[in-house]
Protein backbone atom coordinates (compact mmCIF):
# COMPACT_ATOMS: atom_id res chain seq x y z
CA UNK A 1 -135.93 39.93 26.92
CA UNK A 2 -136.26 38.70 23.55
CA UNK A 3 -133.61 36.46 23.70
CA UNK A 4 -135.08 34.86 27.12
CA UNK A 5 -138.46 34.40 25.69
CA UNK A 6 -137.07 31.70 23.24
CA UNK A 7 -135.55 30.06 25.93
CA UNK A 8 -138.58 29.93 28.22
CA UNK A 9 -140.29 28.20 25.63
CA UNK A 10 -138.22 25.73 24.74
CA UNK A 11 -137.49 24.81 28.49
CA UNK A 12 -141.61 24.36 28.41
CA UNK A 13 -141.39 22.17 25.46
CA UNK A 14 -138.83 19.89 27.31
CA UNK A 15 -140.51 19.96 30.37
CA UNK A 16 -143.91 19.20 28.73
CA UNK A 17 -142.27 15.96 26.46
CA UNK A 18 -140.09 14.84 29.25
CA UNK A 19 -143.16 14.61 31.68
CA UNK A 20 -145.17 12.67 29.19
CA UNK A 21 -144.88 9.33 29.51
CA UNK A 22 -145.79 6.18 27.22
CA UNK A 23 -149.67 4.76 27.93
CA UNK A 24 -149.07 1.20 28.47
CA UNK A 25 -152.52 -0.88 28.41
CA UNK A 26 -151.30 -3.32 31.35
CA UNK A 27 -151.31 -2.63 34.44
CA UNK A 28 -149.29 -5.11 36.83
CA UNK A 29 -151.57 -4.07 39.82
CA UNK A 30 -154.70 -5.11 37.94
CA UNK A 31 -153.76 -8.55 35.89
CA UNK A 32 -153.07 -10.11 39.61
CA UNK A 33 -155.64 -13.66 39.47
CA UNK A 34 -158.78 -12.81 41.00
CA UNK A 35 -157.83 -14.92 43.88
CA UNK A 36 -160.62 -18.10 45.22
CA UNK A 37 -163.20 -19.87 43.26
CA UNK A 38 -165.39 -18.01 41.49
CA UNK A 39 -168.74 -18.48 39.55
CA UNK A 40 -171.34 -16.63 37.11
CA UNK A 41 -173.01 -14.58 39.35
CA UNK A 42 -174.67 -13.13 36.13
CA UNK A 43 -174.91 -13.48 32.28
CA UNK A 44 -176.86 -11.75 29.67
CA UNK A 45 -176.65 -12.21 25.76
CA UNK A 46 -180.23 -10.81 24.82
CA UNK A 47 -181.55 -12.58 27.90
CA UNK A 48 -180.53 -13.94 31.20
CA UNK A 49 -178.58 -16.96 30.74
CA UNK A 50 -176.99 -17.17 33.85
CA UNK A 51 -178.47 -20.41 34.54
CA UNK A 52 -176.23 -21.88 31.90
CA UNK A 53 -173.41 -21.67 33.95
CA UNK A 54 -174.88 -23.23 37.36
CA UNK A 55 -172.58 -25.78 39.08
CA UNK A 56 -169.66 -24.40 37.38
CA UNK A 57 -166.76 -22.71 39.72
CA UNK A 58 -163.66 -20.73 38.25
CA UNK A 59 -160.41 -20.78 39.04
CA UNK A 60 -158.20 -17.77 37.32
CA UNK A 61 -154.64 -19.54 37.77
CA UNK A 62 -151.24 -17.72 37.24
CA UNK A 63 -150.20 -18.10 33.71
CA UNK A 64 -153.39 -17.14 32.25
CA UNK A 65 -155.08 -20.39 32.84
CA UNK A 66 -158.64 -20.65 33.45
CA UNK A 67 -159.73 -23.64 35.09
CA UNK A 68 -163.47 -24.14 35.23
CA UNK A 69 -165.04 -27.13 37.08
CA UNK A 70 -168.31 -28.88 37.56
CA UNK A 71 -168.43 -32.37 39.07
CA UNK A 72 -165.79 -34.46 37.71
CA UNK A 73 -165.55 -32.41 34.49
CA UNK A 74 -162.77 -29.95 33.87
CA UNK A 75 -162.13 -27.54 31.02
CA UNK A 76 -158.84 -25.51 30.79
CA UNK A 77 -158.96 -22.00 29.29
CA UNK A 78 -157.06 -19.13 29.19
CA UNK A 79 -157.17 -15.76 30.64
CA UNK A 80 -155.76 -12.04 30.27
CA UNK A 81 -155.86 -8.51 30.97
CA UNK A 82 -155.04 -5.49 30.74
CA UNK A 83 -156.06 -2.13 32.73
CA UNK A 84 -159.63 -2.03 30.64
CA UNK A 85 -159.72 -5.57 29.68
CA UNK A 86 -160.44 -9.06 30.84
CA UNK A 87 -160.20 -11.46 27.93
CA UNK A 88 -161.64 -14.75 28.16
CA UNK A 89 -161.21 -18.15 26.20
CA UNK A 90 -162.69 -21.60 26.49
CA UNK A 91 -161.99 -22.50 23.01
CA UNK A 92 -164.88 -24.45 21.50
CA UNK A 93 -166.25 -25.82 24.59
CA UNK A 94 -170.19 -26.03 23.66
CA UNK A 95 -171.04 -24.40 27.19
CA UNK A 96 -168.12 -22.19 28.49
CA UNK A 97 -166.99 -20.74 24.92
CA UNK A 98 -170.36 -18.80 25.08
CA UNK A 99 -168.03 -16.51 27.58
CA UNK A 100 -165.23 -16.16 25.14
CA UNK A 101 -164.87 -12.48 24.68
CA UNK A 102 -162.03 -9.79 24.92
CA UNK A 103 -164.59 -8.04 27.84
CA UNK A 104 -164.38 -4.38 28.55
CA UNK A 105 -164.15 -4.27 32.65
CA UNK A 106 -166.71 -1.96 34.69
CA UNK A 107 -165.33 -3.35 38.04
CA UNK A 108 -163.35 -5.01 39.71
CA UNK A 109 -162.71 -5.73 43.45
CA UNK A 110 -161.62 -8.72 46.26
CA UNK A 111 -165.23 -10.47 45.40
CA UNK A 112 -166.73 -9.40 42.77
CA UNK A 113 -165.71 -8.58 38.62
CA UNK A 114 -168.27 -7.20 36.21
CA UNK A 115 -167.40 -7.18 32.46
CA UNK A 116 -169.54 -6.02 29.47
CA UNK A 117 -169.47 -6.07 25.83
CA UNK A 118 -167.59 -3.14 24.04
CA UNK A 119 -170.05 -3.07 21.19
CA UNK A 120 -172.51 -0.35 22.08
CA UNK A 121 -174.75 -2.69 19.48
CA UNK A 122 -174.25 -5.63 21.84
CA UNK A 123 -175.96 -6.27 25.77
CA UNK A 124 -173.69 -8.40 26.76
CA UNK A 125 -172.89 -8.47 30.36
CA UNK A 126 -170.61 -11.40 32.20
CA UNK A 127 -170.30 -11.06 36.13
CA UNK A 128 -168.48 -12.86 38.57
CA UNK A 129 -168.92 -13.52 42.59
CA UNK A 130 -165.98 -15.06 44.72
CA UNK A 131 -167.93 -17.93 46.32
């Protein structure tokens, strides 16, 4: 018996490390483009500034670009993300870089994607609606 107790245990061990397995922060299932156009369905930063954002439409291309359009203008960003995370990048663009953010996602589904800051100091909340 004593000599089988030491052997139970390490089987455990190996068992227990063997079943463990890496966390990896991306998902493949989840950094699919939202497919459609898209638009600010909502945006607060210590108030509503959704309105901001009327006329635009989004585009989340393959490759990480993010196309947004409004009339004849268009400004290329970039997107990414990961099972938690949608980040977001317009550069300096006066307008759309108020959206630049490394977003912590709340949900996500065929029409709609709702993203908040991950400072418990900050408010911020960015949602989108398929159109």
């Amino acid at each position: 018996m004593k000599k089988i107790l030491p052997l139970i245990s390490a089987l455990f061990v190996l068992l227990s490390i063997s079943s463990c397995s890496k966390d990896s922060t991306t998902n493949p299932d989840n950094t699919t483009p939202p497919t459609g156009q898209w638009r600010v369905h909502y945006y607060w930063d210590k108030k509503d500034e959704t309105s901001n954002f009327s006329g635009y439409t989004f585009d989340f291309l393959t490759g990480g670009v993010l196309k947004a359009t409004k009339g004849a203008v268009v400004v290329n960003g970039t997107w990414s993300e990961t099972s938690t995370r949608f980040n977001i990048d317009f550069g300096a663009d006066p307008v759309l870089s108020k959206i630049n953010n490394n977003w912590l996602k709340t949900e996500k589904s065929d029409t709609f994607l709702k993203l908040k800051d991950d400072n418990p100091a900050q408010d911020d909340e960015l949602h989108f609606a398929k159109i």
